[in-house]
PDB file of N, CA and C in Angstrom:
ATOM      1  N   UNK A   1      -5.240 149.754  84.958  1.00  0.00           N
ATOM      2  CA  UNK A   1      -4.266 150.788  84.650  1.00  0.00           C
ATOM      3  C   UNK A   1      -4.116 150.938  83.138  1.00  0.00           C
ATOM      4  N   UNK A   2      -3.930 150.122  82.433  1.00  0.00           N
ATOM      5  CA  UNK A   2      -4.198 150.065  81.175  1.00  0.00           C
ATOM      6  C   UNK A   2      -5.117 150.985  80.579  1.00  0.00           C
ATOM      7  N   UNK A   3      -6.395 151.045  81.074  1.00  0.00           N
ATOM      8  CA  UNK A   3      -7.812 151.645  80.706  1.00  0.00           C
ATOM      9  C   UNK A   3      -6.952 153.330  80.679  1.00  0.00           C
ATOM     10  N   UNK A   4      -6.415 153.512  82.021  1.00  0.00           N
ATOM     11  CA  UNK A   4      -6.145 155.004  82.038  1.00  0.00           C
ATOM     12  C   UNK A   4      -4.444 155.278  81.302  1.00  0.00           C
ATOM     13  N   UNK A   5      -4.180 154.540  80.351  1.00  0.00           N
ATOM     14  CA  UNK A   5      -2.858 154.765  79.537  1.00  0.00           C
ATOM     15  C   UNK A   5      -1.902 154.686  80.304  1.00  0.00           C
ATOM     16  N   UNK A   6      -2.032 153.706  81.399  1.00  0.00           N
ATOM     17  CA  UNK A   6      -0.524 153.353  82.045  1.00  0.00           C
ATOM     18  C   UNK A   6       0.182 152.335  82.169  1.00  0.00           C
ATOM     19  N   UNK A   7       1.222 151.902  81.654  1.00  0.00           N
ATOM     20  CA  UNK A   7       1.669 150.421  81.615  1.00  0.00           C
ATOM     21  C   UNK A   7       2.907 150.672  82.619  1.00  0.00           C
ATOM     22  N   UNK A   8       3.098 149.250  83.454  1.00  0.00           N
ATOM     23  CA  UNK A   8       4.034 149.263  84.249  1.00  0.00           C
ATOM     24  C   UNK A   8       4.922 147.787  83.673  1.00  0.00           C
ATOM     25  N   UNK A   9       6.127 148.427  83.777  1.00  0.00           N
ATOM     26  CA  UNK A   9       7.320 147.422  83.608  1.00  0.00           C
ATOM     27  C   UNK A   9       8.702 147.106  84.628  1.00  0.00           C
ATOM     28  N   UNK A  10       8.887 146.026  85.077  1.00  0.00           N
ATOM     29  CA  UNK A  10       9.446 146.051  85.518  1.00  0.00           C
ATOM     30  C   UNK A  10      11.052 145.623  85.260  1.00  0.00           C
ATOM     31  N   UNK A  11      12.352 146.322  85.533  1.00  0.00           N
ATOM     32  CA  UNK A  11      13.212 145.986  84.957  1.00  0.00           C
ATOM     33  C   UNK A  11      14.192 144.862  85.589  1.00  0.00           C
ATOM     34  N   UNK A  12      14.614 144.051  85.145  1.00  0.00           N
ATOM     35  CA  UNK A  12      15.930 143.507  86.042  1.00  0.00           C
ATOM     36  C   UNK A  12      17.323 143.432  85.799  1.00  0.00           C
ATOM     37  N   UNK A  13      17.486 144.969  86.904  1.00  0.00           N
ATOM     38  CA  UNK A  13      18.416 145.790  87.241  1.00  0.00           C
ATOM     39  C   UNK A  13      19.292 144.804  88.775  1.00  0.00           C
ATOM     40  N   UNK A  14      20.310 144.897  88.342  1.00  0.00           N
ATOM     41  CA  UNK A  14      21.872 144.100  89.310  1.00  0.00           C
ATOM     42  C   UNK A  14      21.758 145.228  89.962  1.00  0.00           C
ATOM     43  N   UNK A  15      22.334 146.499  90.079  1.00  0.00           N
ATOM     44  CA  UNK A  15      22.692 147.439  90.411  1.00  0.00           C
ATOM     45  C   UNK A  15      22.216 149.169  90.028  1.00  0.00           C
ATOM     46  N   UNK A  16      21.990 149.799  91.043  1.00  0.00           N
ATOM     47  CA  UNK A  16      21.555 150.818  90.450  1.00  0.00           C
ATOM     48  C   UNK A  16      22.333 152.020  91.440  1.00  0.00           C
ATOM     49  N   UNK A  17      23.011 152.827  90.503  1.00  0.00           N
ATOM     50  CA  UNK A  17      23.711 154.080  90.903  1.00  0.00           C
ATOM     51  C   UNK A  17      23.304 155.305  90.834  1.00  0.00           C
ATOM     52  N   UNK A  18      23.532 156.209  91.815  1.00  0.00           N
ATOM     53  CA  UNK A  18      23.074 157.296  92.046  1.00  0.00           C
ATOM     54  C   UNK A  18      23.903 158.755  92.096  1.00  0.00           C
ATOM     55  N   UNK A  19      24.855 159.340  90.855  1.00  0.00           N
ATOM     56  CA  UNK A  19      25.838 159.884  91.579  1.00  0.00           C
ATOM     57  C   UNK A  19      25.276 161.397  91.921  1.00  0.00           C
ATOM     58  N   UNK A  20      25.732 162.084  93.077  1.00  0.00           N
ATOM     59  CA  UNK A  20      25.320 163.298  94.279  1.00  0.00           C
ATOM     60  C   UNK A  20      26.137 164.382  93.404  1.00  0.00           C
ATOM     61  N   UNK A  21      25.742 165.499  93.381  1.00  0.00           N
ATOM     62  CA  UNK A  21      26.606 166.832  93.117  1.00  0.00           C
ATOM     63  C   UNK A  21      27.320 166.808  94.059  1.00  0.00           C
ATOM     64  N   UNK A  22      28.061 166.650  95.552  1.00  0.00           N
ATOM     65  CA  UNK A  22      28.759 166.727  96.029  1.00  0.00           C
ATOM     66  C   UNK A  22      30.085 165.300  95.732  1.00  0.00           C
ATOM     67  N   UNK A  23      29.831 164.280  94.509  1.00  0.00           N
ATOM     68  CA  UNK A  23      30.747 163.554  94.515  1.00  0.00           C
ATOM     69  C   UNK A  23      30.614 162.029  94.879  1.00  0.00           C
ATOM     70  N   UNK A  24      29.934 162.233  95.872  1.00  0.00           N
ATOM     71  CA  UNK A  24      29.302 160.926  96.471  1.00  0.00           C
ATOM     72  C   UNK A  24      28.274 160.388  95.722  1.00  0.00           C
ATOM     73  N   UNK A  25      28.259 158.593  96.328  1.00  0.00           N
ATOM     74  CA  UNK A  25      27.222 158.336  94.820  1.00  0.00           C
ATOM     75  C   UNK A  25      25.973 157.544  96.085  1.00  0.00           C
ATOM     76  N   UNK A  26      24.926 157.276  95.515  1.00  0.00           N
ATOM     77  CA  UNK A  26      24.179 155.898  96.300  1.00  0.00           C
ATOM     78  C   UNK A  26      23.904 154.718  95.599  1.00  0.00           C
ATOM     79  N   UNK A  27      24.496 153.652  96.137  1.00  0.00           N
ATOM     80  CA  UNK A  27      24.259 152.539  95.588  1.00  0.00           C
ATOM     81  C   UNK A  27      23.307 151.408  96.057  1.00  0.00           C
ATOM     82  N   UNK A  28      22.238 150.970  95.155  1.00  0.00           N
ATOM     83  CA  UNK A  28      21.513 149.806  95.775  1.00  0.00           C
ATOM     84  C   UNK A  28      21.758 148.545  94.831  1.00  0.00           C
ATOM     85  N   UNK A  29      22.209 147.742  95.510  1.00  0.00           N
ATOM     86  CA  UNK A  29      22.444 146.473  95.155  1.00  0.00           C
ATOM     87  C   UNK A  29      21.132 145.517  95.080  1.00  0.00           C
ATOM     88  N   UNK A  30      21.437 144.896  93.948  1.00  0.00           N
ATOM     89  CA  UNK A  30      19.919 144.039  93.539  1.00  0.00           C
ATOM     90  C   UNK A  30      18.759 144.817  93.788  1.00  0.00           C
ATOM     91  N   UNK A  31      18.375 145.903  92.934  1.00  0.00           N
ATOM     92  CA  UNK A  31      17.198 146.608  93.241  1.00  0.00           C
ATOM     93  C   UNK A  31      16.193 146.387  92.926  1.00  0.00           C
ATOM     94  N   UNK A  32      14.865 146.567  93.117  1.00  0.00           N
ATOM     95  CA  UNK A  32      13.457 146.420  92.125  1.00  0.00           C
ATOM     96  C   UNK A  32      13.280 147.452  91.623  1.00  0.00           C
ATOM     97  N   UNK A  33      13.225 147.786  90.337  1.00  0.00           N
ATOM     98  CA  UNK A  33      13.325 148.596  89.694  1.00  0.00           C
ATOM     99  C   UNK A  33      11.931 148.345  88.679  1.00  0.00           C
ATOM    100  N   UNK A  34      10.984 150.047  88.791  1.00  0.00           N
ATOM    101  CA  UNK A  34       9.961 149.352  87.660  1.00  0.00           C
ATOM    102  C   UNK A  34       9.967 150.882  87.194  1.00  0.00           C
ATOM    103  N   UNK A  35       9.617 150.657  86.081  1.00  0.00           N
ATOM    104  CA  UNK A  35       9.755 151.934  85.480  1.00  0.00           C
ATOM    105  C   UNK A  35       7.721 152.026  84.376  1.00  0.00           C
ATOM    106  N   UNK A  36       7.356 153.348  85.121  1.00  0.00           N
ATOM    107  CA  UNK A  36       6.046 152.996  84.882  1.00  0.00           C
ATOM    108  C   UNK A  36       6.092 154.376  83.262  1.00  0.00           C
ATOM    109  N   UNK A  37       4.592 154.429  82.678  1.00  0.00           N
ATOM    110  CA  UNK A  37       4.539 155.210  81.397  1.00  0.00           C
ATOM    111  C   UNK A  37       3.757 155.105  81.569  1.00  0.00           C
ATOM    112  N   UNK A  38       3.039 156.811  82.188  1.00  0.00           N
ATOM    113  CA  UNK A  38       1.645 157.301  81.525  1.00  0.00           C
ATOM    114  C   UNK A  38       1.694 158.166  80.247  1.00  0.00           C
ATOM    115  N   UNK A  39       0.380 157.752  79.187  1.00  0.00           N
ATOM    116  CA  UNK A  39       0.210 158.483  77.884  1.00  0.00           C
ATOM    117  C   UNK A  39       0.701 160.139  78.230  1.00  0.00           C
ATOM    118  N   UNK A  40       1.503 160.925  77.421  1.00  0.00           N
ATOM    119  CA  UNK A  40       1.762 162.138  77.727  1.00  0.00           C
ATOM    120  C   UNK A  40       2.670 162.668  78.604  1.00  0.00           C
ATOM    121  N   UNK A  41       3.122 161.721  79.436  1.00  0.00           N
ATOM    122  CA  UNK A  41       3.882 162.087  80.898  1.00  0.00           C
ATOM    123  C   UNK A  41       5.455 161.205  80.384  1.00  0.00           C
ATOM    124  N   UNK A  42       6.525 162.293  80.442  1.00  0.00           N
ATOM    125  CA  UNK A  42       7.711 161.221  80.534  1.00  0.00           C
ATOM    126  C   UNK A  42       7.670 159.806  81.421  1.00  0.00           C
ATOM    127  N   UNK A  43       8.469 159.112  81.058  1.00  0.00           N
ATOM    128  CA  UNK A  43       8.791 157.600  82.051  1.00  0.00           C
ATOM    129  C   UNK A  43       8.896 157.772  83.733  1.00  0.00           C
ATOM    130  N   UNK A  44       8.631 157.494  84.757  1.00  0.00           N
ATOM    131  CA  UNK A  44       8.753 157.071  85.703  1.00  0.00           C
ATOM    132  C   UNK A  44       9.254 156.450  86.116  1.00  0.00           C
ATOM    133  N   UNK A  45      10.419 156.175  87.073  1.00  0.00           N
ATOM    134  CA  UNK A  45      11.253 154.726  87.193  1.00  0.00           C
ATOM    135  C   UNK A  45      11.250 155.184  89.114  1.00  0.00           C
ATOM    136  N   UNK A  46      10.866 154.146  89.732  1.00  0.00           N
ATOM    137  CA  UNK A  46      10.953 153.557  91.059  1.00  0.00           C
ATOM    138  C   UNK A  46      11.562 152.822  91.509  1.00  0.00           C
ATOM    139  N   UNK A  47      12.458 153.069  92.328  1.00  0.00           N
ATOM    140  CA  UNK A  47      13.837 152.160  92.861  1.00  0.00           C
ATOM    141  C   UNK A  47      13.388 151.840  94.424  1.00  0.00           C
ATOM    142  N   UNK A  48      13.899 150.380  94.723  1.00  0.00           N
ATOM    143  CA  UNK A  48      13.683 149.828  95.915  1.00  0.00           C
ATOM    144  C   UNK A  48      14.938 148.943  96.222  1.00  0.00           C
ATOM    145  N   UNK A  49      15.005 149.198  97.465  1.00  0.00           N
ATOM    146  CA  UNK A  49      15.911 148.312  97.815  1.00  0.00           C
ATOM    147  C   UNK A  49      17.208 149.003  98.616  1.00  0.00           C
ATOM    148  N   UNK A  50      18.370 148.020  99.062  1.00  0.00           N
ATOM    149  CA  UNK A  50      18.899 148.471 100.695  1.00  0.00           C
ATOM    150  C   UNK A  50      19.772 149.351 100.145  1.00  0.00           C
ATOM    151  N   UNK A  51      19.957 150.568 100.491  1.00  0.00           N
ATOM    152  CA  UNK A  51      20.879 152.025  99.929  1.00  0.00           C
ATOM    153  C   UNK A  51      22.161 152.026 100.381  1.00  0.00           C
ATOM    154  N   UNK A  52      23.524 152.091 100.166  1.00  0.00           N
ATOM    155  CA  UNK A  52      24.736 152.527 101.145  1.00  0.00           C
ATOM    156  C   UNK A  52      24.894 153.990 100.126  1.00  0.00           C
ATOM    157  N   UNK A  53      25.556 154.560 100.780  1.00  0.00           N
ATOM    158  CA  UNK A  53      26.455 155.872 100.434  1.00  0.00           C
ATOM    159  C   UNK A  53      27.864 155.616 100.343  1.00  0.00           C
ATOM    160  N   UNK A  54      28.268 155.590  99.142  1.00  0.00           N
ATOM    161  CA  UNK A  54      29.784 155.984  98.940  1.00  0.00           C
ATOM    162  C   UNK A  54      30.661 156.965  98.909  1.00  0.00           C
ATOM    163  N   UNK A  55      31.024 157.582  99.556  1.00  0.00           N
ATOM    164  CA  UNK A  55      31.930 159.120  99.258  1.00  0.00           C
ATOM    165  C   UNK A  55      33.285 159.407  98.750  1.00  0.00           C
ATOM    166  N   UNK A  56      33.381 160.272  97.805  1.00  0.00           N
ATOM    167  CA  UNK A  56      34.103 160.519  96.617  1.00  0.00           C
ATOM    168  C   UNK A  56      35.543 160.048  97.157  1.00  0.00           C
ATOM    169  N   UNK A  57      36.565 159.311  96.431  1.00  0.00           N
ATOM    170  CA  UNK A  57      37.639 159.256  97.148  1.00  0.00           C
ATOM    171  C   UNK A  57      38.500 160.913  97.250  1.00  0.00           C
ATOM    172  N   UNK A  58      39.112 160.795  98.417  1.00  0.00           N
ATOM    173  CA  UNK A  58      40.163 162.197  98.722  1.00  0.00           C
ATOM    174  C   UNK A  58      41.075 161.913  97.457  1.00  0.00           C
ATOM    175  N   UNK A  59      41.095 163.445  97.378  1.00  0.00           N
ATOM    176  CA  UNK A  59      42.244 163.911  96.325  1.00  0.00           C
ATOM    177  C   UNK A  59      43.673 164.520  97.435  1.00  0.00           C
ATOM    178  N   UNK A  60      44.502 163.561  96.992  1.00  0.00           N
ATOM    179  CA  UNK A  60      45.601 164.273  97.635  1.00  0.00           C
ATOM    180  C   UNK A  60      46.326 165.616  96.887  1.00  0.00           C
ATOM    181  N   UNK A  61      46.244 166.244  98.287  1.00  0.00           N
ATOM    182  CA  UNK A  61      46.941 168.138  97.973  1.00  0.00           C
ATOM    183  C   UNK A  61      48.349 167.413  97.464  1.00  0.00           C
ATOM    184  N   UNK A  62      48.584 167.952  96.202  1.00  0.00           N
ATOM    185  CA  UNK A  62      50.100 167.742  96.104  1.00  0.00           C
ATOM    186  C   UNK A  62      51.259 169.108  96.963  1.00  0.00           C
ATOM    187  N   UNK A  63      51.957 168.900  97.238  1.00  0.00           N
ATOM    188  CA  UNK A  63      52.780 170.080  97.996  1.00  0.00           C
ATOM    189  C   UNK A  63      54.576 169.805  97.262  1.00  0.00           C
ATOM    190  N   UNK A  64      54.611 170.970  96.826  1.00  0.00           N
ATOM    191  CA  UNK A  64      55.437 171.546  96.174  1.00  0.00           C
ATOM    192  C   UNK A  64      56.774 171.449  97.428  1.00  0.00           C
ATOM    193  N   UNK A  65      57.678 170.777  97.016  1.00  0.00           N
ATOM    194  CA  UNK A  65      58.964 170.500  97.905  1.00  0.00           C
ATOM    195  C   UNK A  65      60.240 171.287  96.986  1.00  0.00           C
ATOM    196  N   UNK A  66      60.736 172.020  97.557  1.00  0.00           N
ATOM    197  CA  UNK A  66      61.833 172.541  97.110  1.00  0.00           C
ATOM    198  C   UNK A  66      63.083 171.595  97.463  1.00  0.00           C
ATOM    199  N   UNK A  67      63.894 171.581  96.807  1.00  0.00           N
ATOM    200  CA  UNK A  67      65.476 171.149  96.664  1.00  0.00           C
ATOM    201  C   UNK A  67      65.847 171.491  97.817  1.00  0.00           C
ATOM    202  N   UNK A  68      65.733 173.101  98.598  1.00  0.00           N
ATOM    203  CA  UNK A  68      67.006 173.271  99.774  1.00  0.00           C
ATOM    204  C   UNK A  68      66.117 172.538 100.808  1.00  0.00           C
ATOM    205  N   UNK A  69      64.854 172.266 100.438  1.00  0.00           N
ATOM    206  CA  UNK A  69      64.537 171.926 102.010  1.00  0.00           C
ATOM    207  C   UNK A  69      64.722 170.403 101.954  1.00  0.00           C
ATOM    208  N   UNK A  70      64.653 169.692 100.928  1.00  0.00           N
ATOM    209  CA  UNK A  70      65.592 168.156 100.412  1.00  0.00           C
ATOM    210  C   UNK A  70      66.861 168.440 101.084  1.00  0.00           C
ATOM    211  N   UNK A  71      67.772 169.009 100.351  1.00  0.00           N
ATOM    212  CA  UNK A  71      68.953 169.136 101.037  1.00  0.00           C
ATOM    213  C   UNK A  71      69.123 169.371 102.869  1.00  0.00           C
ATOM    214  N   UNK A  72      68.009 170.024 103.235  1.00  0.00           N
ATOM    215  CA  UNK A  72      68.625 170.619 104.475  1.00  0.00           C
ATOM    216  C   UNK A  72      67.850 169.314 105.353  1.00  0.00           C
ATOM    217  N   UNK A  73      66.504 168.784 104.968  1.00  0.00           N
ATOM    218  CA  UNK A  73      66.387 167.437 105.302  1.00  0.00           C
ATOM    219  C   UNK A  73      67.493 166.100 105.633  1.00  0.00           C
ATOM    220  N   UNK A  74      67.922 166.205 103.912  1.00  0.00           N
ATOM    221  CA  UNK A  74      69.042 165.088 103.592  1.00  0.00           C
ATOM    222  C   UNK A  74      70.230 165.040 105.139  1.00  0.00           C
ATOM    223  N   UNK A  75      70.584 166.866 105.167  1.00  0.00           N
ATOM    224  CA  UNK A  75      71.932 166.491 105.817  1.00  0.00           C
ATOM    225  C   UNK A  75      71.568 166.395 107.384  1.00  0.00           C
ATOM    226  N   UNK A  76      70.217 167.098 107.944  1.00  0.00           N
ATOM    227  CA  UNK A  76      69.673 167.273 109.435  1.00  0.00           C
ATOM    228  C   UNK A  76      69.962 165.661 109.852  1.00  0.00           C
ATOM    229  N   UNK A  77      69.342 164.712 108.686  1.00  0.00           N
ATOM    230  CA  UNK A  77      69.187 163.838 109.432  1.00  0.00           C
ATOM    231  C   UNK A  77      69.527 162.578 108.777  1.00  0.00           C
ATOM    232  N   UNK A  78      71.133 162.988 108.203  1.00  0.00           N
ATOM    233  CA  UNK A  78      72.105 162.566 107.251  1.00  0.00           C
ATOM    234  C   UNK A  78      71.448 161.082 106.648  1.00  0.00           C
ATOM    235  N   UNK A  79      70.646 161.229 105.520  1.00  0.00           N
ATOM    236  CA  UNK A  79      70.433 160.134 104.829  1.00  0.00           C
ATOM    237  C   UNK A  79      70.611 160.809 103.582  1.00  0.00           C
ATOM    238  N   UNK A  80      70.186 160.275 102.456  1.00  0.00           N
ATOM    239  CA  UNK A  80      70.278 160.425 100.978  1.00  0.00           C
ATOM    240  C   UNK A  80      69.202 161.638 100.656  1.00  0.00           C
ATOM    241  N   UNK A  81      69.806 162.665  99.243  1.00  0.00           N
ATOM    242  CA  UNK A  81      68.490 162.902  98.812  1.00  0.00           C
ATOM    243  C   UNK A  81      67.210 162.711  98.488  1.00  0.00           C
ATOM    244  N   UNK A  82      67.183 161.305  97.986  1.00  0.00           N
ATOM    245  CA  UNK A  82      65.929 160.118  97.309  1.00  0.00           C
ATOM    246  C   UNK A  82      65.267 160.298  98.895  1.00  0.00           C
ATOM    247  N   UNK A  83      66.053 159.729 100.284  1.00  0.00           N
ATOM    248  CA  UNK A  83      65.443 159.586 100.886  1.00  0.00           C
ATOM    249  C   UNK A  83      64.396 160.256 101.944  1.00  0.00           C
ATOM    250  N   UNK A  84      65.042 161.994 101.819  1.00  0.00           N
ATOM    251  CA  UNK A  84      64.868 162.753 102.476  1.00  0.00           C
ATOM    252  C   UNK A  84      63.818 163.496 101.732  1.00  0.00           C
ATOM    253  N   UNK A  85      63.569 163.114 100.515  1.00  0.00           N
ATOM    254  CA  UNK A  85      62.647 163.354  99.777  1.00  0.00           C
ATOM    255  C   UNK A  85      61.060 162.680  99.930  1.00  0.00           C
ATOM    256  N   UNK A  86      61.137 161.497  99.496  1.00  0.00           N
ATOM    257  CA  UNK A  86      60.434 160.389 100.275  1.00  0.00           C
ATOM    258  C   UNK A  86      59.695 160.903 101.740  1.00  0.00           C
ATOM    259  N   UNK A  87      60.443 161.403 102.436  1.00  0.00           N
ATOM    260  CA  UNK A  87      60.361 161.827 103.817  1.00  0.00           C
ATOM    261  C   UNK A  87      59.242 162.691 103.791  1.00  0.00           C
ATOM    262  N   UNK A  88      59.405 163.733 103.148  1.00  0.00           N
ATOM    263  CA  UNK A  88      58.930 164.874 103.216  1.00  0.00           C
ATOM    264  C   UNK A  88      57.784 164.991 102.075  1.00  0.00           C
ATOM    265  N   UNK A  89      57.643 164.228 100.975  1.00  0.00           N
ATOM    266  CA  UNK A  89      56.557 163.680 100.696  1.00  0.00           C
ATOM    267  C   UNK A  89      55.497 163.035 101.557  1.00  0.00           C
ATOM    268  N   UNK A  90      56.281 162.299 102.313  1.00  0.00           N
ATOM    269  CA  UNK A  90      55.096 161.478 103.447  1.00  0.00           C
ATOM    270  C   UNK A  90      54.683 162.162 104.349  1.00  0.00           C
ATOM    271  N   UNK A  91      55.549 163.047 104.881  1.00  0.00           N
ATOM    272  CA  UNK A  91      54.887 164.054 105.562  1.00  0.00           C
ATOM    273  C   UNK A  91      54.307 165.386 105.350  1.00  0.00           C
ATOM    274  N   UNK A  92      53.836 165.729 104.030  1.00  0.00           N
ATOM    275  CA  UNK A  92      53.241 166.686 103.389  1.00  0.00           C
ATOM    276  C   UNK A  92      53.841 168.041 103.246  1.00  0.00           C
ATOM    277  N   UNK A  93      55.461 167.383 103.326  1.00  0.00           N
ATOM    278  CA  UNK A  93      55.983 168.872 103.094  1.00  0.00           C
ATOM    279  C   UNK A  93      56.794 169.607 104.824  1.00  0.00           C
ATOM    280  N   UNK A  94      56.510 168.540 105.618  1.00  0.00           N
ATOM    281  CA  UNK A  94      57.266 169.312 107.122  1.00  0.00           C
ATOM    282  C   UNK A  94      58.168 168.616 107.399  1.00  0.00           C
ATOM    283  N   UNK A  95      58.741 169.652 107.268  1.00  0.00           N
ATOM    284  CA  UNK A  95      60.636 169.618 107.576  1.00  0.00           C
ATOM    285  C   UNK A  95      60.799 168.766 109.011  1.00  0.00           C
ATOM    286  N   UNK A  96      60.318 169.550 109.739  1.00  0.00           N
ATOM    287  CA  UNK A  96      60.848 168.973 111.467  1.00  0.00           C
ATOM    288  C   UNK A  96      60.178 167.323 111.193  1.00  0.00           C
ATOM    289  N   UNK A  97      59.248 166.895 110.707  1.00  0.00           N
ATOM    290  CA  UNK A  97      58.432 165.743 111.003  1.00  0.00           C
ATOM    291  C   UNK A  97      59.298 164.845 110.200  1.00  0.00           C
ATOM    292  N   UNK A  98      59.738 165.218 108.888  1.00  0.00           N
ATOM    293  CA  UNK A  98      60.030 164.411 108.198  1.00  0.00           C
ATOM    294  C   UNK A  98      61.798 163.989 108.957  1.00  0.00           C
ATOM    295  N   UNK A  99      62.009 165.088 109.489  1.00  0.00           N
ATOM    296  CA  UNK A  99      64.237 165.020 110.007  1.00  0.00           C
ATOM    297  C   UNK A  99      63.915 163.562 111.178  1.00  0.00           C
ATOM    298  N   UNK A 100      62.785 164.238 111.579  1.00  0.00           N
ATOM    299  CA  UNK A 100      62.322 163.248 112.815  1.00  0.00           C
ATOM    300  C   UNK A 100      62.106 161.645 112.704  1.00  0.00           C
ATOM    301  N   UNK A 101      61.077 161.490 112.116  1.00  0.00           N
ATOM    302  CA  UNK A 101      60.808 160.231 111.228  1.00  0.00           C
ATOM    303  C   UNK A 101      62.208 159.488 110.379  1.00  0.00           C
ATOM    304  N   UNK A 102      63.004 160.286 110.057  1.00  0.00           N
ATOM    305  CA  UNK A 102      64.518 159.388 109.224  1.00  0.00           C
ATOM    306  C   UNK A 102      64.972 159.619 110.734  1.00  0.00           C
ATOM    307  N   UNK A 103      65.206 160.110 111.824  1.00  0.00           N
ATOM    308  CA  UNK A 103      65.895 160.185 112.917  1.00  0.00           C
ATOM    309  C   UNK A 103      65.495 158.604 113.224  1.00  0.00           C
ATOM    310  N   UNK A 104      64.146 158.092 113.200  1.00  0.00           N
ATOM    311  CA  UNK A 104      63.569 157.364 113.887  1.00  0.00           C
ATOM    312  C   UNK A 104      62.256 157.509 114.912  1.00  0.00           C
ATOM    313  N   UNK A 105      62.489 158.573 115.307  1.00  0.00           N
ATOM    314  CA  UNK A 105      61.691 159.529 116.413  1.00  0.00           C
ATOM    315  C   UNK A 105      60.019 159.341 115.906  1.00  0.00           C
ATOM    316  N   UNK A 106      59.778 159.549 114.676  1.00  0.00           N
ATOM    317  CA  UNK A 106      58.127 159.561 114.146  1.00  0.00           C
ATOM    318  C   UNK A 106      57.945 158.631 113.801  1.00  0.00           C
TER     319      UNK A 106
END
């Protein structure tokens, strides 16, 4: 290989990451990694070894809670503002789920 201007090297790579346009990455743990160079031709690099897929963590939707529906929470299902807030945070914003859940019911 030499004769035809190609040298091969091999690297030692722990880890090698892959991140996806959709977010997700691939990861191979302890890889063989050799990265070859022919005269004229950019680098070459060859990865081996066992693949998992990681996918992007969820972004939580934030949801916009108004005051009266705090309040009308608070008094449905007579606890505190803080708490009726809380509530309706955990439940992404629904009134009936969240009165329910401080009821006890969810």
């Amino acid at each position: 290989m030499k004769r035809l201007g190609i040298s091969v090297e091999e690297l030692q790579a722990v880890r090698v990451v892959v991140e996806l346009e959709d977010g997700s990455r691939l990861v191979v743990e302890d890889p063989q990694v050799v990265v070859m160079k022919a005269r004229g031709q950019p680098p070459t690099l060859y990865v081996a070894g066992q693949m998992r897929r990681e996918e992007p963590p969820r972004e939580e939707a934030s949801v916009e809670i108004s005051e009266e529906d705090v309040r009308l929470v608070a008094e449905q299902a007579g606890v505190s503002l803080e708490e009726a807030r809380r509530a309706l945070e955990e439940t992404g914003g629904d009134i009936a789920e969240a009165i329910l859940r401080l009821q006890g019911g969810g």
